[in-house]
Protein backbone atom coordinates (compact mmCIF):
# COMPACT_ATOMS: atom_id res chain seq x y z
CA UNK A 1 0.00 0.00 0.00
CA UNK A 2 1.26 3.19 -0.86
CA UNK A 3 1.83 5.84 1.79
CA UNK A 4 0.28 9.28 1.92
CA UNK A 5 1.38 12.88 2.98
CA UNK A 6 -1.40 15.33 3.51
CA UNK A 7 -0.51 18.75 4.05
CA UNK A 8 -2.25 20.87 5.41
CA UNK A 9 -2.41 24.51 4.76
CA UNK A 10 -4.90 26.60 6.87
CA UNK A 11 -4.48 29.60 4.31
CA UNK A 12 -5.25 27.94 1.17
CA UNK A 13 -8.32 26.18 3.08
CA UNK A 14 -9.43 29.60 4.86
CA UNK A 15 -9.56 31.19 1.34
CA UNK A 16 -11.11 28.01 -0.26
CA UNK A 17 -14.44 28.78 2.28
CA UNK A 18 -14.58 32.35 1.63
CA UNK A 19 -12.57 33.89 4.69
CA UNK A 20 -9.86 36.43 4.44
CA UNK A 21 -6.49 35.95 5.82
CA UNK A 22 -5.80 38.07 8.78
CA UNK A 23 -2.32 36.95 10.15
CA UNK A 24 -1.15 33.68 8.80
CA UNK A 25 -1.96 30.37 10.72
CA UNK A 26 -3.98 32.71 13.17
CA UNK A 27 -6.66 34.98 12.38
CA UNK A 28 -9.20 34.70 9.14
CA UNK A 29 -12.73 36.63 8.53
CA UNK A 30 -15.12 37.57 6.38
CA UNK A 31 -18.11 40.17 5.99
CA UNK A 32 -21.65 38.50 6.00
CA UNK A 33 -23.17 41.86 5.60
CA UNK A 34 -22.40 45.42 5.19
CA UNK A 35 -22.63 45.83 9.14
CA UNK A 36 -21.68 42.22 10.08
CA UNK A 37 -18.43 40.29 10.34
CA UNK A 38 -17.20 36.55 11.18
CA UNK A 39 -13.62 36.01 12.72
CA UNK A 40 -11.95 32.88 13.15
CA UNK A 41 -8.98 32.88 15.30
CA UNK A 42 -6.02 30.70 16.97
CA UNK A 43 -5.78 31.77 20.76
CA UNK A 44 -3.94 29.66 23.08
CA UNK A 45 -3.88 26.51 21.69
CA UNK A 46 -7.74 26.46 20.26
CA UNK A 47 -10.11 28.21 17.62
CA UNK A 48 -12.55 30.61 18.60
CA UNK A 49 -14.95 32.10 16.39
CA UNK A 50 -17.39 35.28 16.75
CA UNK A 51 -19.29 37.46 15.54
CA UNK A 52 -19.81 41.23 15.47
CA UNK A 53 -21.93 43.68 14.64
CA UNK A 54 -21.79 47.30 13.85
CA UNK A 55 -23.52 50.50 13.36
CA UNK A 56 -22.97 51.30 9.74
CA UNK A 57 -20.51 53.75 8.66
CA UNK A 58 -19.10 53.41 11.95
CA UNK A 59 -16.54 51.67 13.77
CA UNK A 60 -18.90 51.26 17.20
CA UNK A 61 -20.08 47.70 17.17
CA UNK A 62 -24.03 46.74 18.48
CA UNK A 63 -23.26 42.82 19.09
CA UNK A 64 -20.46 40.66 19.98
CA UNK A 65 -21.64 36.57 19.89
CA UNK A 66 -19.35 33.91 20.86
CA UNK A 67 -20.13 31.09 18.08
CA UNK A 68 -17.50 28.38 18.68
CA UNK A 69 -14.35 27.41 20.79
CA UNK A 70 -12.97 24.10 19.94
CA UNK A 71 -9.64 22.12 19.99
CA UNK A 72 -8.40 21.22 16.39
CA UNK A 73 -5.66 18.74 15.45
CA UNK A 74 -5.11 18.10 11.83
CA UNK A 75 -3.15 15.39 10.85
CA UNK A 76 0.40 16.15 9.68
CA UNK A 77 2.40 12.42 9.66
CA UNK A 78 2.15 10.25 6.73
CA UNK A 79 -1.10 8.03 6.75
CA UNK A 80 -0.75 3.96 5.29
């Protein structure tokens, strides 16, 4: 059987979805509306993702929800 190397790469996979890469490896987001945004982002040791909310044509945000936390470990040895 023939051995496989999957590689990873969060950036390539992050753009694939439709986020924006904020710092490499760490941060990614994306606009669902004009006064909405997503961010994804690596903080010790987990991903957390949220959501804010903003007055438009403003920086003052309206909402802050926490959506996820959550351990990830992606595979990076070769799989038989």
């Amino acid at each position: 059987m023939q051995a496989v190397k999957e590689d990873y790469n969060l950036d390539e996979q992050a753009k694939k979805i439709g986020l924006i890469v904020g710092v490499p490896n760490e941060i990614y987001f994306c606009s669902t509306s004009h006064v909405s945004e997503v961010y994804v982002e690596f903080i010790k040791g987990q991903w957390v993702a949220w959501r804010e909310s903003f007055i438009p044509n403003t920086n003052q945000r309206t909402s802050y929800k926490s959506v996820s936390y959550t351990h990830l470990t992606l595979p990076t040895s070769d799989l038989v």
